[in-house]
Protein backbone atom coordinates (compact mmCIF):
# COMPACT_ATOMS: atom_id res chain seq x y z
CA UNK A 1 17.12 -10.75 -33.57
CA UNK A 2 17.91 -12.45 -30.39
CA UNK A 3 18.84 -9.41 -27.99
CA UNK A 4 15.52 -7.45 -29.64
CA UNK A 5 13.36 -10.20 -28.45
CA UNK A 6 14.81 -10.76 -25.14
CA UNK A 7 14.84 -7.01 -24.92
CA UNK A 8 10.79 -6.89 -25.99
CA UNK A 9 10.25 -9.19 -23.40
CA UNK A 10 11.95 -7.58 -20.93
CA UNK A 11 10.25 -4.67 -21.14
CA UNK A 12 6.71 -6.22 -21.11
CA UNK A 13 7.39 -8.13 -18.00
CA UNK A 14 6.39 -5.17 -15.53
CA UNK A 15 3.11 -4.86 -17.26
CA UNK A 16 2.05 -8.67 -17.13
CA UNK A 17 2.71 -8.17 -13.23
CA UNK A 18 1.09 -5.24 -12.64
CA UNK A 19 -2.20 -5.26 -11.47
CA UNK A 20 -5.73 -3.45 -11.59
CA UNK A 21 -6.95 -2.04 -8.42
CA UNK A 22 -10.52 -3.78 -9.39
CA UNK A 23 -8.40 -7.13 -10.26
CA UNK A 24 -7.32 -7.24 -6.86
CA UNK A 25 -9.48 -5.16 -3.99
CA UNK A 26 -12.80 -5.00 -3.65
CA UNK A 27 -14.37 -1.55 -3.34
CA UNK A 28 -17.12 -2.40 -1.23
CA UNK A 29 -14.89 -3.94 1.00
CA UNK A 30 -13.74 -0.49 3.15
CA UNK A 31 -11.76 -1.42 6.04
CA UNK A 32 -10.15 1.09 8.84
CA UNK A 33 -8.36 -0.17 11.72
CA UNK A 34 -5.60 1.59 13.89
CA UNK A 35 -1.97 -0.64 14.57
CA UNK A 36 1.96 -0.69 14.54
CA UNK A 37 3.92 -0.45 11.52
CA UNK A 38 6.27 -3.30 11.79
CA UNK A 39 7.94 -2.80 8.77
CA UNK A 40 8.12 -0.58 5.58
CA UNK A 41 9.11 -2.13 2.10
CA UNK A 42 9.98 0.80 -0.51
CA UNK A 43 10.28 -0.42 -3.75
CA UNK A 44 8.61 -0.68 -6.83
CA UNK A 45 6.00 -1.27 -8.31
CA UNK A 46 4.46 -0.52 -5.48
CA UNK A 47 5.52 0.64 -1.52
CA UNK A 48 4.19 -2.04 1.10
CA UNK A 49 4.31 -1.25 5.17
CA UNK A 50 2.72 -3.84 7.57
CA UNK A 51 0.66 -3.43 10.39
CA UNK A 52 -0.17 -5.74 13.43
CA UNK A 53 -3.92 -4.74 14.43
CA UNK A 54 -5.16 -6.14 18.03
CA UNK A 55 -8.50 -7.94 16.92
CA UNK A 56 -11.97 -7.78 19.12
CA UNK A 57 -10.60 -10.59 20.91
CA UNK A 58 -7.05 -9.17 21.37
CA UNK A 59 -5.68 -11.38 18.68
CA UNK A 60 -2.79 -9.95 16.55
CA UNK A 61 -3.78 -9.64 13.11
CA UNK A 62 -0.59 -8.98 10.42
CA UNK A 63 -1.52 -6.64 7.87
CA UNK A 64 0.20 -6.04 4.29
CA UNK A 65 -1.02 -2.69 3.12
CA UNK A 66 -0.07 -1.80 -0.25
CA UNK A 67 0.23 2.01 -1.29
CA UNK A 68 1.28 3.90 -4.55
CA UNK A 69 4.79 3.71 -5.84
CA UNK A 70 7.56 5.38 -4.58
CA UNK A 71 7.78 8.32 -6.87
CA UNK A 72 4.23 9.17 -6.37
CA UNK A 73 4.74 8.83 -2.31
CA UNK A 74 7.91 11.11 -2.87
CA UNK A 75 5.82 13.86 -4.53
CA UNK A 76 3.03 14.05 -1.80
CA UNK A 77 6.28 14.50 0.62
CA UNK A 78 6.58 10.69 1.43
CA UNK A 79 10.24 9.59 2.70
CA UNK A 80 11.77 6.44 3.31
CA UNK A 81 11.45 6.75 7.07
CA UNK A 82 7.76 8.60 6.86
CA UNK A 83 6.67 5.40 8.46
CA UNK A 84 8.64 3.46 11.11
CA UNK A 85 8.71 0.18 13.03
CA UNK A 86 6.62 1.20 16.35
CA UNK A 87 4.57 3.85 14.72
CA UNK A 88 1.19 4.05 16.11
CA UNK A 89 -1.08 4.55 12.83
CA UNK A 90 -4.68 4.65 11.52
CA UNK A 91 -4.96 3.03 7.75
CA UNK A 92 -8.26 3.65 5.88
CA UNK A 93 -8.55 1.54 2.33
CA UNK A 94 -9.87 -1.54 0.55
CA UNK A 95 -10.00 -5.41 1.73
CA UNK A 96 -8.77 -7.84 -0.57
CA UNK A 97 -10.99 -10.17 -2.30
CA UNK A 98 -9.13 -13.08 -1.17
CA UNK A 99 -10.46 -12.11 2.49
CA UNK A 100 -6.46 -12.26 3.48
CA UNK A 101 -4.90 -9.39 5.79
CA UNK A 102 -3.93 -7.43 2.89
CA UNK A 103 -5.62 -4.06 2.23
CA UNK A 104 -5.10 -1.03 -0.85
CA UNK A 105 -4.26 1.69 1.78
CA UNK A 106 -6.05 5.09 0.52
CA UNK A 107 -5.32 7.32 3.73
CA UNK A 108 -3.19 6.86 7.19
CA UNK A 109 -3.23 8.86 10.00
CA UNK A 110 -0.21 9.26 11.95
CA UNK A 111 -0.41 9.02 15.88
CA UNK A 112 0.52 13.21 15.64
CA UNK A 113 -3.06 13.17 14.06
CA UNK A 114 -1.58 14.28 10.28
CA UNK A 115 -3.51 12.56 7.36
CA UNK A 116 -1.06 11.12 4.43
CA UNK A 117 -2.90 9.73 1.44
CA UNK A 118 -1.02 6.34 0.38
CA UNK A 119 -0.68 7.56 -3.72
CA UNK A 120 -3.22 4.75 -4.66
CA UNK A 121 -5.55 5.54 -7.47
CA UNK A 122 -8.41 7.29 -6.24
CA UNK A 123 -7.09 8.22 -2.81
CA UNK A 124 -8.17 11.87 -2.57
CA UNK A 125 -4.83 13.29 -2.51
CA UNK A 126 -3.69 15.63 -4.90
CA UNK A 127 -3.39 14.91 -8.78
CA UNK A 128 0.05 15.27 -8.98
């Protein structure tokens, strides 16, 4: 009885920390802003890559950008190393509600000028 409720809650801990887009971003919060990926995290439940964006004032602003998970990256042609430190990028998405630097990335343009879409619900990529 033990090992079947350890193994019940187990399993429901990835769905008490996933999250709602709605829960988190605020859609009428659109945000675009160009900057330098400084890092990429791949993992799940969800792929993060950071950004430092130069503000009006030439103040460095550090971005998290959340994006879909990695097995919905993979199948719009995502890799690990699609994004790299020092790559020059345009991210289009959703603000936080908490006003912090963090952002639901729908769309990022690569300094080549080639449009990804981040795998986030709603991001105008394909379906599948």
């Amino acid at each position: 009885m033990k090992a079947q409720l350890l193994l019940l809650f187990a399993a429901a801990v990835p769905l008490l920390a996933h999250h709602s887009f709605a829960a988190e971003y605020d859609q009428k919060q659109p945000i675009t802003f160009k900057g330098v990926v400084t890092k990429l995290d791949w993992m799940n439940p969800h792929v993060y890559f950071y950004v430092d964006v130069k503000d009006k004032d030439g103040k460095v602003e550090h971005w998290a950008c959340e994006a879909g998970n990695p097995n919905a990256l993979a199948r719009r042609g995502w890799k690990k190393n699609s994004l790299k430190a020092e790559d020059q990028i345009t991210v289009e998405g959703f603000r936080a509600k908490d006003g912090s630097f963090t952002m639901n990335a729908r769309s990022i343009t690569l300094a080549d000028g080639t449009k990804v879409f981040a795998a986030s619900s709603d991001d105008g990529g394909p379906l599948n």
